[in-house]
Protein backbone atom coordinates (compact mmCIF):
# COMPACT_ATOMS: atom_id res chain seq x y z
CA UNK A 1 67.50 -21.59 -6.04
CA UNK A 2 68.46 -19.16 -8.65
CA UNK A 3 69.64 -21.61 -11.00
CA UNK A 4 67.02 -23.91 -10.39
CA UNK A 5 65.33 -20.88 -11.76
CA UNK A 6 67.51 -20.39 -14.51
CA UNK A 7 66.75 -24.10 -15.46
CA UNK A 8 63.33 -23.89 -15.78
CA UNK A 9 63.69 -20.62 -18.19
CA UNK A 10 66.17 -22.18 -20.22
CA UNK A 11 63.89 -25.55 -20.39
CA UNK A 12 60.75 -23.42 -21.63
CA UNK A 13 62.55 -21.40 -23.55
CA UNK A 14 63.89 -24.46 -25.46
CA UNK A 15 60.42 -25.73 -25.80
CA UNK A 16 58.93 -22.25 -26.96
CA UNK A 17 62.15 -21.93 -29.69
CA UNK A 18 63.86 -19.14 -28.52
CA UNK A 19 66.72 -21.65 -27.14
CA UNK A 20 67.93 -24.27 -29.31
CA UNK A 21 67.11 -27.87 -27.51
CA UNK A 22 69.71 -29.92 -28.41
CA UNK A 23 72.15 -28.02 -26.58
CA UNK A 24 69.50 -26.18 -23.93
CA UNK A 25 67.89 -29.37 -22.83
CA UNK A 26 70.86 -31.31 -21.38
CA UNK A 27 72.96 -28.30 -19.48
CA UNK A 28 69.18 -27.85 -18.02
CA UNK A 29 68.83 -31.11 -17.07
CA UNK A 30 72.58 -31.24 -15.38
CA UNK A 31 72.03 -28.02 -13.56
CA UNK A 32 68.95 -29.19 -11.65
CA UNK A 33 70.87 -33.07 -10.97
CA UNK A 34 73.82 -30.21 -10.11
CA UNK A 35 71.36 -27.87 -7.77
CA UNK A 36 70.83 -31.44 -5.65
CA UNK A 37 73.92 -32.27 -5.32
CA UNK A 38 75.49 -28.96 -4.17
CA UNK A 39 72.43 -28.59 -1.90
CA UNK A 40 73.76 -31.79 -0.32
CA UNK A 41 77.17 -30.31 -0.57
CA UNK A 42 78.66 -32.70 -2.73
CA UNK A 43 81.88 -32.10 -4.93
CA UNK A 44 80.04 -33.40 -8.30
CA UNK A 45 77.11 -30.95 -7.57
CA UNK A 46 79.09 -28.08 -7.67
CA UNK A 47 81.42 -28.62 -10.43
CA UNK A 48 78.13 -29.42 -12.37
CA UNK A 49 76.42 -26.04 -11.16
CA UNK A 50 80.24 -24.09 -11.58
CA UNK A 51 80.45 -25.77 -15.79
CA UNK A 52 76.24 -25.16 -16.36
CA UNK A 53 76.36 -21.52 -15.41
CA UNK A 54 79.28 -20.43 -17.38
CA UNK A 55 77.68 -22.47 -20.37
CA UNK A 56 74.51 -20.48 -19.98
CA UNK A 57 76.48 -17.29 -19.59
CA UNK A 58 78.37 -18.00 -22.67
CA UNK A 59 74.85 -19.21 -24.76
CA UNK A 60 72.86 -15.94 -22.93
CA UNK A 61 75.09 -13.53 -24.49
CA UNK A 62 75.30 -15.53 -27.72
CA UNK A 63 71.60 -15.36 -28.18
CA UNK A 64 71.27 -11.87 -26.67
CA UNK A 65 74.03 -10.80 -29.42
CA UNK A 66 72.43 -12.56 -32.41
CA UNK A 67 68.84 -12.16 -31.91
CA UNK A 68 69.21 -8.71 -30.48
CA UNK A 69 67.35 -9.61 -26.91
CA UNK A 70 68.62 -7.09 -24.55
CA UNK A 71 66.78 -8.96 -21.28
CA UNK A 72 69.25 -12.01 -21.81
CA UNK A 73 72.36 -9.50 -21.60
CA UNK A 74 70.96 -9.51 -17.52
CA UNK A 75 70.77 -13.36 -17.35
CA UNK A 76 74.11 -13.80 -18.84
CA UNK A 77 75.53 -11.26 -16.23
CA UNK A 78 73.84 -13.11 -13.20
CA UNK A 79 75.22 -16.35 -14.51
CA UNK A 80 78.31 -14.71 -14.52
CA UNK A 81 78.22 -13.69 -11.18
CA UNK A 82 77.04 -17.14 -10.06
CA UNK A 83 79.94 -18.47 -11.76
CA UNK A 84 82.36 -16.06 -9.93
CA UNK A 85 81.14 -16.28 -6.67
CA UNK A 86 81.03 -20.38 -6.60
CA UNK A 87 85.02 -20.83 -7.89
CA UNK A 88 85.46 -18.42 -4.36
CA UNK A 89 88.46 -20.07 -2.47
CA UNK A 90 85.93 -20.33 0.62
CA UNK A 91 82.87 -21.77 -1.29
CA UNK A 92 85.22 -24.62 -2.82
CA UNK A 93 86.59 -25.07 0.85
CA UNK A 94 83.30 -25.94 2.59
CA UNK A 95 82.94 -28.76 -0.11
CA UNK A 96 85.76 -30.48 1.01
């Protein structure tokens, strides 16, 4: 749910300018496809939610650094954590 979550922010905030779309639009649109498939526990889901929140990480902390938006530093950190617990040895064993 989170990163459906985390979609949807990055999708408006690509629409409002504060993202830019070409690259916020399609890792939005692969993390909700992603979000389905890992809720159906499916292999493809969950590499696609695993790549899409270390990309936003990596862009949150990129924006937050250049436009001086401390609020993003906490999204990139919560991506980061999303990203940490999903390569878990025990979260990539119940998808097998």
């Amino acid at each position: 749910m989170y990163m459906l979550v985390v979609a949807i922010v990055g999708a408006f905030g690509s629409l409002r300018g504060t993202f830019p779309p070409m690259i916020a639009l399609p890792i939005c649109t692969l993390i909700v496809v992603g979000v389905f498939g890992l809720l159906r526990m499916r292999r493809w889901g969950w590499a696609l939610v695993t790549a899409g929140s270390l990309l936003f990480a990596f862009a949150y902390s990129w924006i937050a650094r250049r436009g001086h938006i401390p609020g993003l530093w906490v999204m990139a950190a919560l991506d980061l954590c999303m990203f940490l617990y999903l390569i878990r040895t025990e979260v990539r064993d119940r998808l097998r």
